[in-house]
N, C-alpha and C. Protein backbone atom coordinates (compact mmCIF):
# COMPACT_ATOMS: atom_id res chain seq x y z
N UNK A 1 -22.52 -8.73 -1.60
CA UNK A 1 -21.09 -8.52 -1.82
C UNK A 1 -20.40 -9.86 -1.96
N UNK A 2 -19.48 -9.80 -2.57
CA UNK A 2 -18.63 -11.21 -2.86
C UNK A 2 -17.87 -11.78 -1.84
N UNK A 3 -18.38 -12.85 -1.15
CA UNK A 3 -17.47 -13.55 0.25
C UNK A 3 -15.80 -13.72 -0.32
N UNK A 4 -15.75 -13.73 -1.19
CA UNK A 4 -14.03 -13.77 -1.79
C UNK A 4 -13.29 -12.51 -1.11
N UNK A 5 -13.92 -10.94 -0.73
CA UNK A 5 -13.25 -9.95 -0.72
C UNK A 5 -13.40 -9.62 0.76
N UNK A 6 -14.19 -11.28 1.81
CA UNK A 6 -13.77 -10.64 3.44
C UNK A 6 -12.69 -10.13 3.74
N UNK A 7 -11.81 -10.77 3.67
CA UNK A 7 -10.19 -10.54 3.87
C UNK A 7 -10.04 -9.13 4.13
N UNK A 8 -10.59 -8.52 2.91
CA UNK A 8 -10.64 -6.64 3.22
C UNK A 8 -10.87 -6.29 4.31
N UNK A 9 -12.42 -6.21 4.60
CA UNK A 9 -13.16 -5.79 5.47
C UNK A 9 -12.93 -6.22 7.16
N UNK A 10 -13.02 -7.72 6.97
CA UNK A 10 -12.89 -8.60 8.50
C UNK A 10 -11.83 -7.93 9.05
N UNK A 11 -10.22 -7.58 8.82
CA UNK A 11 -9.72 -7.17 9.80
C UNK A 11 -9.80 -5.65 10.40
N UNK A 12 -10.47 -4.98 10.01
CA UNK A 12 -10.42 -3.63 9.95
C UNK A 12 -11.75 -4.14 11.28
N UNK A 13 -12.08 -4.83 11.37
CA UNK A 13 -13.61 -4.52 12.28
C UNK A 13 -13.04 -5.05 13.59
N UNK A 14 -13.54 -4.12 14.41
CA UNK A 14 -13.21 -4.15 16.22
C UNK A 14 -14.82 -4.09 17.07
N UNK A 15 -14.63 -4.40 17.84
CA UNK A 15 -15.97 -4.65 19.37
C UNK A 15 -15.37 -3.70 20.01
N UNK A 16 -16.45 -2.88 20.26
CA UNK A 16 -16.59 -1.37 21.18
C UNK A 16 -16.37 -1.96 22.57
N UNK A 17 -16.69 -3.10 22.82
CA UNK A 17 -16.33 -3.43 24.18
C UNK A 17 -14.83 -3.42 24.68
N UNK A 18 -13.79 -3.94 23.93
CA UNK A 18 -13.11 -4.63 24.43
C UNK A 18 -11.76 -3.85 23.22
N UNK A 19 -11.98 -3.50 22.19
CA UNK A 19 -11.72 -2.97 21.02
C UNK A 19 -10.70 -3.97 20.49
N UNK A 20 -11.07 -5.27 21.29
CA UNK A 20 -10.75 -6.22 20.67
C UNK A 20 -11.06 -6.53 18.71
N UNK A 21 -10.43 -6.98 18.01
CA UNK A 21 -10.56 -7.13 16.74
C UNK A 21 -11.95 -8.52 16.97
N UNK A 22 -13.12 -7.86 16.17
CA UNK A 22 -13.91 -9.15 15.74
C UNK A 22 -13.92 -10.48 15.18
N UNK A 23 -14.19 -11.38 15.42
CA UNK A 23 -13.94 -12.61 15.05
C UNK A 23 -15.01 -13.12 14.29
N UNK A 24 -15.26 -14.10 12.73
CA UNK A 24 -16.75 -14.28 12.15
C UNK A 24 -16.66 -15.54 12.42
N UNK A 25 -17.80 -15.72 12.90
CA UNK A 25 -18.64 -17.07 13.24
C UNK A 25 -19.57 -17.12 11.80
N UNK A 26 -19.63 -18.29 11.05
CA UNK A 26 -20.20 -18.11 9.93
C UNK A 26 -20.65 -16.85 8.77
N UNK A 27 -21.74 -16.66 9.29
CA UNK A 27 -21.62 -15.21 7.91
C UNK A 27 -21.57 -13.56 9.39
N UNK A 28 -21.60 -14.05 10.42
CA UNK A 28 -21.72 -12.81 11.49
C UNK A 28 -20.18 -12.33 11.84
N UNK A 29 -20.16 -11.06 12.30
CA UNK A 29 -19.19 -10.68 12.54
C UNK A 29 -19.21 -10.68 14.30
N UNK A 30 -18.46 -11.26 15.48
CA UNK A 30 -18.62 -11.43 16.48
C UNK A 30 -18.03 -11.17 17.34
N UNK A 31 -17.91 -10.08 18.85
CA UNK A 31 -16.87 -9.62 19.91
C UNK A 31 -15.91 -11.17 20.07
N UNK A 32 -14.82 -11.14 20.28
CA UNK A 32 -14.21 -12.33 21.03
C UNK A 32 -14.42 -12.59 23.06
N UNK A 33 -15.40 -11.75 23.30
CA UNK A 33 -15.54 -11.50 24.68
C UNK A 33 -16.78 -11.51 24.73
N UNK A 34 -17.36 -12.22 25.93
CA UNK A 34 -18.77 -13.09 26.29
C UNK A 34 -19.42 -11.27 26.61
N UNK A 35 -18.96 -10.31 26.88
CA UNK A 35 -19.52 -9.44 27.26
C UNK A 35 -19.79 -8.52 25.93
N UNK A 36 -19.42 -9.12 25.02
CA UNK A 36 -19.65 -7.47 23.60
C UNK A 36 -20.57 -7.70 22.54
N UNK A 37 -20.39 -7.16 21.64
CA UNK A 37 -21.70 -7.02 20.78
C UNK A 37 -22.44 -8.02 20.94
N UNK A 38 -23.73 -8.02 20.44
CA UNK A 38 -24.71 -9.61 19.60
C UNK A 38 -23.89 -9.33 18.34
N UNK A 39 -24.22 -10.64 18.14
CA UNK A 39 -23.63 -10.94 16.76
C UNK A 39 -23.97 -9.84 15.12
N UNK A 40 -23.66 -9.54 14.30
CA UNK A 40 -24.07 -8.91 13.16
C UNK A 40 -23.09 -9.66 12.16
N UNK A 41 -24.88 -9.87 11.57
CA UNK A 41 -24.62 -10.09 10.06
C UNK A 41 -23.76 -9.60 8.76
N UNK A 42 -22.85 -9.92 8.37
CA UNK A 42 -21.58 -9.67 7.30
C UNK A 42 -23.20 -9.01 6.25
N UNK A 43 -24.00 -9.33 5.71
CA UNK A 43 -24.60 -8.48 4.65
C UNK A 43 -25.50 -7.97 5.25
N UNK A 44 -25.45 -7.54 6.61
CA UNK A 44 -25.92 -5.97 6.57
C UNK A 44 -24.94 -5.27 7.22
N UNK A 45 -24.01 -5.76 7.77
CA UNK A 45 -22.90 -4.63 7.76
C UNK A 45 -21.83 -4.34 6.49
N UNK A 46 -21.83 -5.30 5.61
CA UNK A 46 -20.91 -4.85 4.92
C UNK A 46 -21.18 -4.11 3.90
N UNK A 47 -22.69 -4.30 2.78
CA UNK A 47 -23.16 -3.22 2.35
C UNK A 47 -23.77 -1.57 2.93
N UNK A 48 -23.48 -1.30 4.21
CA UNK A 48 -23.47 -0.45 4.88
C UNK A 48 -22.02 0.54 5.21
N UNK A 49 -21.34 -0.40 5.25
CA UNK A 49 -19.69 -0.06 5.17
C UNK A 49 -19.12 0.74 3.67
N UNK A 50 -20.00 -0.22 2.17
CA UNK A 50 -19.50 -0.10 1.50
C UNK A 50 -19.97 1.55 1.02
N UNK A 51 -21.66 2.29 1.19
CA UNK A 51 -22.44 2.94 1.14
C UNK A 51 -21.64 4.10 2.02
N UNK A 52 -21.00 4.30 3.38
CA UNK A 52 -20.45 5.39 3.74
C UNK A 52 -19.53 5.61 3.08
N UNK A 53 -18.40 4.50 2.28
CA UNK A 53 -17.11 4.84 1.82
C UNK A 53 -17.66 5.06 0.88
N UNK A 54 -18.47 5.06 -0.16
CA UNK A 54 -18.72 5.77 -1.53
C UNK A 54 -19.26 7.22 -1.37
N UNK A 55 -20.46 6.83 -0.10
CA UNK A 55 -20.51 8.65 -0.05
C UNK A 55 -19.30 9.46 0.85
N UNK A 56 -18.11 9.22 1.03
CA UNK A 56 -17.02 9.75 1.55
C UNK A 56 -16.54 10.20 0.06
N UNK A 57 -16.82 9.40 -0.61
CA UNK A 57 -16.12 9.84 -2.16
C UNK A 57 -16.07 11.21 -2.65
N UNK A 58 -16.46 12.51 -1.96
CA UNK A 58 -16.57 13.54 -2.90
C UNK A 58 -15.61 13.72 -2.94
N UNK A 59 -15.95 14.88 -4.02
CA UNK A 59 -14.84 15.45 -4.86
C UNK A 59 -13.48 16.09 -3.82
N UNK A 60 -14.18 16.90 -3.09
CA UNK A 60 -12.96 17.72 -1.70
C UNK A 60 -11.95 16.26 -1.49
N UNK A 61 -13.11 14.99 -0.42
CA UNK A 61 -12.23 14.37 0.03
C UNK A 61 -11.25 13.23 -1.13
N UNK A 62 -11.82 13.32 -2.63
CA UNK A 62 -10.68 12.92 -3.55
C UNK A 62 -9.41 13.40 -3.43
N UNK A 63 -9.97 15.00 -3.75
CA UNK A 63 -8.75 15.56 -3.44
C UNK A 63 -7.63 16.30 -2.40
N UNK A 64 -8.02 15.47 -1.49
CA UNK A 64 -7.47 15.57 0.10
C UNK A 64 -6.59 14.05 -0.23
N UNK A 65 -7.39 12.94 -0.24
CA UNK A 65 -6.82 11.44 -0.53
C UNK A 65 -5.24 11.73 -1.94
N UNK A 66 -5.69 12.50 -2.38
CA UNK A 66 -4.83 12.72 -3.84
C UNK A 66 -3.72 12.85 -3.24
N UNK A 67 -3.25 14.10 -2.25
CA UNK A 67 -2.68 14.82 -1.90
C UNK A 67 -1.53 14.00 -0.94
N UNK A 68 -2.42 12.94 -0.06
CA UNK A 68 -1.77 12.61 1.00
C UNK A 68 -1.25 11.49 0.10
N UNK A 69 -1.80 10.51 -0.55
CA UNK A 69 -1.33 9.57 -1.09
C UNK A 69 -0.10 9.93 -1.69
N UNK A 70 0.06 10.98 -2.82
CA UNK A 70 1.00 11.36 -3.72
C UNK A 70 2.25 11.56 -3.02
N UNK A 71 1.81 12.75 -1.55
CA UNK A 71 2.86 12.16 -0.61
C UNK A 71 3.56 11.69 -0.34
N UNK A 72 2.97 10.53 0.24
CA UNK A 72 3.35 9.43 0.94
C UNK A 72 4.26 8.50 -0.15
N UNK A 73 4.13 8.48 -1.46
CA UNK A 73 4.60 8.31 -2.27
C UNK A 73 6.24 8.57 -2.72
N UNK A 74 5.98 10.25 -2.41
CA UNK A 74 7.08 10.77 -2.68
C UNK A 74 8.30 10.15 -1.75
N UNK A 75 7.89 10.63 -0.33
CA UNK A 75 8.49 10.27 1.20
C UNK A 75 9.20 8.85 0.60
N UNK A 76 8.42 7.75 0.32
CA UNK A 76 8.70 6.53 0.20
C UNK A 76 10.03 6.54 -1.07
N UNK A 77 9.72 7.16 -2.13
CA UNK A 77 10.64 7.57 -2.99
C UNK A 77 11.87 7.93 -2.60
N UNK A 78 11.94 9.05 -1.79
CA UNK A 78 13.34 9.98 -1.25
C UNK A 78 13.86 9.07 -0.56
N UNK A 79 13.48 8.02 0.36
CA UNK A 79 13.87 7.15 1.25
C UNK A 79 14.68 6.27 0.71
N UNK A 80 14.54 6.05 -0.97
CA UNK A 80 15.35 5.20 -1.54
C UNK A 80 16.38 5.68 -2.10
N UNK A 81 17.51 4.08 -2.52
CA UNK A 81 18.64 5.26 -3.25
C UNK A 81 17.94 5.76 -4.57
N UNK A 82 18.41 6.72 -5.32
CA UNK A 82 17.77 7.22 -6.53
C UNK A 82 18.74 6.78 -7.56
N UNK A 83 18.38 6.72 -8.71
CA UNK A 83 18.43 5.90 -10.06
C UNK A 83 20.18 6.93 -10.43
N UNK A 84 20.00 8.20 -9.90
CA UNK A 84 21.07 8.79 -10.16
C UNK A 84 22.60 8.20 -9.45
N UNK A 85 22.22 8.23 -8.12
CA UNK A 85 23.19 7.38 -7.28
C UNK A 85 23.91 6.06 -7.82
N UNK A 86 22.72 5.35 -8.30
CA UNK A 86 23.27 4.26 -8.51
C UNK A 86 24.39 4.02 -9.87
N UNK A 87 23.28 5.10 -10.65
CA UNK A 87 24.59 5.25 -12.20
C UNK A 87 25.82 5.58 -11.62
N UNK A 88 25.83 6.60 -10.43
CA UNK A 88 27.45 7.17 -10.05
C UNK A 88 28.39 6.35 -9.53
N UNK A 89 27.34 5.57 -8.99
CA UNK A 89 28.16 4.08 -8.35
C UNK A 89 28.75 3.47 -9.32
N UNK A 90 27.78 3.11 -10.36
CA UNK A 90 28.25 2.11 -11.18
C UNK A 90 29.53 2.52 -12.11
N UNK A 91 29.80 4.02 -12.13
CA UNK A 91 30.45 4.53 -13.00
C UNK A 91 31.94 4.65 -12.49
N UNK A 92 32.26 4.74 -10.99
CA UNK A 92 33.00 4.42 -9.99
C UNK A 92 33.31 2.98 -10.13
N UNK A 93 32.51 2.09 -10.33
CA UNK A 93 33.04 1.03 -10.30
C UNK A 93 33.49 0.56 -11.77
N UNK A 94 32.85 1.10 -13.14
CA UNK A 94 33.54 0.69 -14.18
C UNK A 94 35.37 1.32 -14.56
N UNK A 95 35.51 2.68 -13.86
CA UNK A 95 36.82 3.33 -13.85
C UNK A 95 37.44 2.31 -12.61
N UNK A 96 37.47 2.05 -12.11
CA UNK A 96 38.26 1.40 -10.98
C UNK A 96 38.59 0.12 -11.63
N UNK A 97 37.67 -0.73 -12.88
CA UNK A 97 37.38 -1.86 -13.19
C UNK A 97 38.47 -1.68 -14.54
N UNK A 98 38.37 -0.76 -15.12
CA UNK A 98 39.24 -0.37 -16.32
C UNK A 98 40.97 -0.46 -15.87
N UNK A 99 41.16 0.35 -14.88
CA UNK A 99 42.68 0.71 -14.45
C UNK A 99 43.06 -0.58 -13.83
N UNK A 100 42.09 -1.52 -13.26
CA UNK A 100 43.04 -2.59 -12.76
C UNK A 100 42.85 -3.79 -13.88
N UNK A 101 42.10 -3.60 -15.28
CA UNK A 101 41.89 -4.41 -16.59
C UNK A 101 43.24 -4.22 -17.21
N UNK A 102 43.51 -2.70 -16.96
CA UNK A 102 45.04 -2.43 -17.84
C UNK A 102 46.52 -3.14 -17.18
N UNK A 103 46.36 -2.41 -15.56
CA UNK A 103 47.12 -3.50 -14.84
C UNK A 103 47.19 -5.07 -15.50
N UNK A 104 46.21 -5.67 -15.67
CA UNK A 104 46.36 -7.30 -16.25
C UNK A 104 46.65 -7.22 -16.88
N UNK A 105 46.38 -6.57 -18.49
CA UNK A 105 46.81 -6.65 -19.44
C UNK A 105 48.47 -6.45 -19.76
N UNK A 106 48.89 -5.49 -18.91
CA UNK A 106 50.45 -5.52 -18.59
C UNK A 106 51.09 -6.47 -17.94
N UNK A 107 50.43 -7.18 -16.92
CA UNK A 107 50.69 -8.32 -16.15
C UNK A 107 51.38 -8.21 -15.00
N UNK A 108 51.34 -6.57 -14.72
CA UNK A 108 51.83 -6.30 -13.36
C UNK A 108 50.42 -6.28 -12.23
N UNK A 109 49.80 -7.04 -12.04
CA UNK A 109 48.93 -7.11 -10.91
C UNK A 109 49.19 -8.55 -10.09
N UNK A 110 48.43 -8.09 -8.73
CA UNK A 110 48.64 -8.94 -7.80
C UNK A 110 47.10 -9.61 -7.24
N UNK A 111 47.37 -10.67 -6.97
CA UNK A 111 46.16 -11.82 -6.46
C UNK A 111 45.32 -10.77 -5.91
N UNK A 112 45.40 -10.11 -4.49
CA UNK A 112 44.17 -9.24 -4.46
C UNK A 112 43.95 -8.14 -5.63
N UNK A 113 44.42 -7.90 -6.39
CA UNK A 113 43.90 -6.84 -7.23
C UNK A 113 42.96 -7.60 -8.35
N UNK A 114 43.53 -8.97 -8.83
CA UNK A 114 42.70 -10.04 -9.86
C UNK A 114 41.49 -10.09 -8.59
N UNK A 115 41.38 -10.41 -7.49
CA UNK A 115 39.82 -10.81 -6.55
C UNK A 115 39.08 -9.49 -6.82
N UNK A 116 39.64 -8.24 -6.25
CA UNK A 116 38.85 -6.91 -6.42
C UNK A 116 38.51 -6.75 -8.14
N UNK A 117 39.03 -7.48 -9.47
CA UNK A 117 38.56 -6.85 -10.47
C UNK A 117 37.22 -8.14 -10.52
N UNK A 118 37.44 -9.16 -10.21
CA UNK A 118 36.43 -10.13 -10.09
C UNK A 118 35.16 -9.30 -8.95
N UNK A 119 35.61 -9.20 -8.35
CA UNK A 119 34.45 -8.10 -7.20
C UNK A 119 33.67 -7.23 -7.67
N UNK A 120 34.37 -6.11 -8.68
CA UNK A 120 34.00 -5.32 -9.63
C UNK A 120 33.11 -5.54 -10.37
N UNK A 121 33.30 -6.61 -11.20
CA UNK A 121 32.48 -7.28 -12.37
C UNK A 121 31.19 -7.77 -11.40
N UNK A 122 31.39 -8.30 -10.37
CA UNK A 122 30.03 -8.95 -10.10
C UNK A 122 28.75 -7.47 -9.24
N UNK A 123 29.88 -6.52 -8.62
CA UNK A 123 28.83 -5.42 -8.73
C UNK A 123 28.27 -4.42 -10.01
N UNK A 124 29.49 -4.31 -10.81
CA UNK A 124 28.41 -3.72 -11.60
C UNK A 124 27.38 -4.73 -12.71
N UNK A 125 27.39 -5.88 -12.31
CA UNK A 125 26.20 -6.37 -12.91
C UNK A 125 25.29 -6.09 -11.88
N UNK A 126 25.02 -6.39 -10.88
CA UNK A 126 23.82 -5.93 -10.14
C UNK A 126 23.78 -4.63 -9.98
N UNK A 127 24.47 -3.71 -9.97
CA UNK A 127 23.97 -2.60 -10.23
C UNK A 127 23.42 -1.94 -11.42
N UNK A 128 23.57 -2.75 -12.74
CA UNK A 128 22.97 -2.86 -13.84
C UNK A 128 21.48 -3.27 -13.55
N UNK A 129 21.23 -4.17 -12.91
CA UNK A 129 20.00 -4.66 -12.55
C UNK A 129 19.29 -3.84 -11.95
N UNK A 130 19.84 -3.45 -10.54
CA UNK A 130 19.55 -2.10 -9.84
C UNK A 130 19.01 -1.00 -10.70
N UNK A 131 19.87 -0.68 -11.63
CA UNK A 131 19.42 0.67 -12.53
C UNK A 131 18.23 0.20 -13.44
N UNK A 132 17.94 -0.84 -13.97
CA UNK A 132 16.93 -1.14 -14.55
C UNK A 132 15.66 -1.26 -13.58
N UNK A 133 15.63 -1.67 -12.74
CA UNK A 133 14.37 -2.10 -11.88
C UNK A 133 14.34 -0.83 -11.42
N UNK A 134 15.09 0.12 -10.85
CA UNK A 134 15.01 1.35 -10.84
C UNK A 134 14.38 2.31 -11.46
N UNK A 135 14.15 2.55 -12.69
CA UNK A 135 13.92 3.03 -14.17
C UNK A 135 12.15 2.34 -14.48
N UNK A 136 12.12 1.01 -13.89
CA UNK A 136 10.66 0.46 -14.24
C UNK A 136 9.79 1.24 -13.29
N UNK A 137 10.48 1.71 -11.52
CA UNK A 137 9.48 1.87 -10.71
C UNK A 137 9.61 3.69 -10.48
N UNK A 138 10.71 3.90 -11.58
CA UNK A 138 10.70 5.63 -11.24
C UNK A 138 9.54 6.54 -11.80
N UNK A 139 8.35 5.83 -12.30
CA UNK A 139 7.05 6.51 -12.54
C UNK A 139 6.93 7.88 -11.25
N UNK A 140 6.61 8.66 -11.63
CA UNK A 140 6.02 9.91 -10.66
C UNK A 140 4.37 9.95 -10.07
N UNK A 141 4.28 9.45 -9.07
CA UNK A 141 2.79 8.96 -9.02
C UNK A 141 2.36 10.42 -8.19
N UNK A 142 1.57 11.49 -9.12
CA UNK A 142 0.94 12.57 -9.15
C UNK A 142 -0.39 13.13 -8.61
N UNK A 143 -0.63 14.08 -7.92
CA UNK A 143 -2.13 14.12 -7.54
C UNK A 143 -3.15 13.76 -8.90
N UNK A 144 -2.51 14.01 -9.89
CA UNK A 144 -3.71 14.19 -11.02
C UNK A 144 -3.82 12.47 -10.91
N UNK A 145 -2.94 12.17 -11.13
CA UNK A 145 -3.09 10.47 -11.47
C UNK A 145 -3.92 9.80 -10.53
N UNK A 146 -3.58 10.43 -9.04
CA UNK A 146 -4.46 9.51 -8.17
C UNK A 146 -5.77 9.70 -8.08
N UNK A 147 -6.26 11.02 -8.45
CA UNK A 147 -7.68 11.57 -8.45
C UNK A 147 -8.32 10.62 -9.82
N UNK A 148 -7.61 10.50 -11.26
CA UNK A 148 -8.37 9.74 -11.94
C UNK A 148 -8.47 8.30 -11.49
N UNK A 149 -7.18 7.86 -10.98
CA UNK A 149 -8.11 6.43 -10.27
C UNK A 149 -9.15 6.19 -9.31
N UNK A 150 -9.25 7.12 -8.37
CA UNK A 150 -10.02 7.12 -7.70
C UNK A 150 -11.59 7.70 -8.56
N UNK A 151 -11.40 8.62 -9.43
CA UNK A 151 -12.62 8.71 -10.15
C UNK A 151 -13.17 7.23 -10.98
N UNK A 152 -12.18 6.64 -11.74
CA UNK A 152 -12.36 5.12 -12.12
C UNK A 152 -13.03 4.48 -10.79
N UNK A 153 -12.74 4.28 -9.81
CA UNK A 153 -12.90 3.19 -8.78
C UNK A 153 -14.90 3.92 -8.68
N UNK A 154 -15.04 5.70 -8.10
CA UNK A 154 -16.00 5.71 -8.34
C UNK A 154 -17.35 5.81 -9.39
N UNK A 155 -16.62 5.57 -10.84
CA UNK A 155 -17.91 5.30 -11.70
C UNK A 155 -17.76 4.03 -11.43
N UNK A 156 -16.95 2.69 -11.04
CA UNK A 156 -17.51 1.57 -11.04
C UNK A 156 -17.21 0.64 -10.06
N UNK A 157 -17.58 1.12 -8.99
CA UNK A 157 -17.55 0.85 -7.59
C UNK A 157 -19.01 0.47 -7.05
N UNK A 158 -19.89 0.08 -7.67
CA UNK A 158 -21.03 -0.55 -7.96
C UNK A 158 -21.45 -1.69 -9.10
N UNK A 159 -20.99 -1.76 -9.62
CA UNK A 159 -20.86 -2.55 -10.79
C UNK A 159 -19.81 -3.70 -10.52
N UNK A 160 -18.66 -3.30 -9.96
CA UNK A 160 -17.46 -4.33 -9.65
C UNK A 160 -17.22 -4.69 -8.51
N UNK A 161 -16.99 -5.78 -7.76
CA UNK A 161 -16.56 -5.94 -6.59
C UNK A 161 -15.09 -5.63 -6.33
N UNK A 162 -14.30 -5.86 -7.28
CA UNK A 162 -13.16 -5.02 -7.23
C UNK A 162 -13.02 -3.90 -6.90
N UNK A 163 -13.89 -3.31 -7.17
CA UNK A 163 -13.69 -1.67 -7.22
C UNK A 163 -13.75 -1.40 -5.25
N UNK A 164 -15.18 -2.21 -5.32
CA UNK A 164 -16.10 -1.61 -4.00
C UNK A 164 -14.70 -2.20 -2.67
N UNK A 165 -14.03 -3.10 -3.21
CA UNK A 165 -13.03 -3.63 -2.21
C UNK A 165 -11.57 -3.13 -2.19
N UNK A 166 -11.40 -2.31 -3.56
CA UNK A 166 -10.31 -1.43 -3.44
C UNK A 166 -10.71 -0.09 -2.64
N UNK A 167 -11.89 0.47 -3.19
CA UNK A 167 -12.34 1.76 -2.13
C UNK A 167 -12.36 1.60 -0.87
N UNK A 168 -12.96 0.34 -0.10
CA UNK A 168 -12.75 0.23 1.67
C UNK A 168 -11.28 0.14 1.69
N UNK A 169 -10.54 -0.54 1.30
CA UNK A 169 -9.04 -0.67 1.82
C UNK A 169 -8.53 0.28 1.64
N UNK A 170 -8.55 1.64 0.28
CA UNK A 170 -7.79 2.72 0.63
C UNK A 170 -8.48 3.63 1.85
N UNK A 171 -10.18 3.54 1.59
CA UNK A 171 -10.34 4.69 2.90
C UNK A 171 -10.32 4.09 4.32
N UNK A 172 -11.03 3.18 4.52
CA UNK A 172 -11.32 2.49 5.89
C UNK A 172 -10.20 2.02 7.00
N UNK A 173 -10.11 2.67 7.93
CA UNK A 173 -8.91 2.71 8.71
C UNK A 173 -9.43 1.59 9.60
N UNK A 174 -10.16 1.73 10.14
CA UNK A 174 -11.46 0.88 11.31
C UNK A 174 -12.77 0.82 11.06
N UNK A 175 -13.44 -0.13 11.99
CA UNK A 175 -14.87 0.01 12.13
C UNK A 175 -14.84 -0.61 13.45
N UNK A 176 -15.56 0.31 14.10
CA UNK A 176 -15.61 -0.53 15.60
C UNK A 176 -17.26 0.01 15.96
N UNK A 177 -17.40 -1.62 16.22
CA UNK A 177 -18.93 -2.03 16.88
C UNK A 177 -19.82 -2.12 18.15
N UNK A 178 -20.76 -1.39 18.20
CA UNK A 178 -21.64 -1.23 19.06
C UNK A 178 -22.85 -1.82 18.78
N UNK A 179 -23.64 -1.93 19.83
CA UNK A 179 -25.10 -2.81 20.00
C UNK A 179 -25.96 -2.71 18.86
N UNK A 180 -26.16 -1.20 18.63
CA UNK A 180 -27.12 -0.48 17.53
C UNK A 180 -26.02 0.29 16.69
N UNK A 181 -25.07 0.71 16.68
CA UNK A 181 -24.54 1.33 15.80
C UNK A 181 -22.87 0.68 15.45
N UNK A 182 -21.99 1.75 14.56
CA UNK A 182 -20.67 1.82 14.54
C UNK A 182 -20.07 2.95 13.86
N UNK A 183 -19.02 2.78 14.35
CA UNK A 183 -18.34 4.04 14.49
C UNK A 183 -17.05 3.81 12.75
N UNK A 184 -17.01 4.61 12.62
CA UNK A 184 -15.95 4.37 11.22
C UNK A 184 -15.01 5.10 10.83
N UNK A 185 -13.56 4.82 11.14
CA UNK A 185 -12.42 5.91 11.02
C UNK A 185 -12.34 5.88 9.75
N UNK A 186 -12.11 6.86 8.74
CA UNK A 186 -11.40 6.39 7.76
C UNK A 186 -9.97 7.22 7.74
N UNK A 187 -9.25 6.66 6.93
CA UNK A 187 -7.73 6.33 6.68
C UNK A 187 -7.47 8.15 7.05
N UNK A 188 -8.20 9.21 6.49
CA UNK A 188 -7.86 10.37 6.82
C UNK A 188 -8.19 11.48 7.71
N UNK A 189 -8.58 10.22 8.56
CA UNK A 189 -8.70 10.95 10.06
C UNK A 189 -10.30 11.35 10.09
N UNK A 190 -11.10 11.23 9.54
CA UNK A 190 -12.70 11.80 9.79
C UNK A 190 -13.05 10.46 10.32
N UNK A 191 -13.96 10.93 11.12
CA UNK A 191 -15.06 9.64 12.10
C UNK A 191 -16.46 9.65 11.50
N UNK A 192 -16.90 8.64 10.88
CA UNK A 192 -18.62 8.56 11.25
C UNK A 192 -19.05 7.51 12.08
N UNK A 193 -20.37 7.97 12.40
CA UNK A 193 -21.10 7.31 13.06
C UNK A 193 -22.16 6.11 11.92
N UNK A 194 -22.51 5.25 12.32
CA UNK A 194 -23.02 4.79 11.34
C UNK A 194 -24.87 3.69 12.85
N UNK A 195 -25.84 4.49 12.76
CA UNK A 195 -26.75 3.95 13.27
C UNK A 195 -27.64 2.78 13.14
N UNK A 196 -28.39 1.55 14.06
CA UNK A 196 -28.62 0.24 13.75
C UNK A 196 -28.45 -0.16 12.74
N UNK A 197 -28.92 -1.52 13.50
CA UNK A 197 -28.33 -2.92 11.94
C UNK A 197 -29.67 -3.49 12.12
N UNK A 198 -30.71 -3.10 12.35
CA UNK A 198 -32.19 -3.82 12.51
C UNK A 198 -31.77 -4.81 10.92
């Protein structure tokens, strides 16, 4: 596996002792406590890591991952203001921006009303901005969509190290280490066991 893509893996790994997070001493992955694991080797645990998360890949748990992701998606979505809001804003602020434009133009306005049309102008340019960056990220990210990436990741999640290092980071929640074995949460709540590292 490519030492470029530890970063992934290393923090996700914990010592059954202490469930302290592991620390690597050269290519081993190591308890931070005189009492926990022996040391293990980064290439035989990490092509072992990579081998449960591909066979986690079926089809069911794609489309379990589809489901929650798309989700979580949405949630994150609703949480924001929406692209609609912001046009209503902005549209509030161009009528408010008009009636005190006419005011000037008659020349019956007053110093705070010239600051508030200056105020005006500088929000609805950022809310112009707002509505555009808005509009780039209002994609609908769909179960169908996430199941074909994840089908992409598994035809070439052997072939690419990209791939094999995007698949642990979406499934792999933990890995926590024992003498002869480890244990492996992934992201949607299932546990394996995973036996020696002879």
């Amino acid at each position: 596996m490519n030492r470029n893509y530890n970063y992934v893996l290393a923090p996700k790994v914990f010592c059954g002792c202490s469930h302290s997070r592991a620390v690597i001493e050269g290519d081993h992955y190591v308890c931070p406590s005189q009492d926990g694991i022996k040391k293990i080797r980064m290439d035989v645990l990490d092509p072992i890591i990579l081998e449960c998360a591909i066979e986690f890949l079926t089809l069911e748990n794609m489309a379990k991952i589809a489901k929650i992701v798309s989700q979580e998606y949405a949630k994150e979505k609703q949480g924001r203001l929406s692209l609609a809001s912001f046009e209503a804003h902005l549209q509030t602020c161009m009528r408010e921006k008009e009636k005190l434009m006419a005011r000037i133009e008659d020349g019956n306005v007053s110093e705070s009303e010239l600051a508030r049309a200056l105020e005006l102008k500088k929000e609805e340019i950022q809310l112009q901005a707002l509505i555009e960056q808005e509009k780039k990220e209002s994609i609908v990210l769909s179960e169908s969509m996430v199941m074909d990436r994840l089908k992409e990741v598994q035809e070439n999640v052997r072939t690419d190290p990209k791939y094999a290092w995007s698949l642990i980071d979406l499934l792999i929640d933990s890995i926590t280490l024992y003498e002869d074995s480890a244990l492996i949460r992934f992201n949607t709540g299932e546990t394996q066991k995973v036996n020696t590292f002879d």
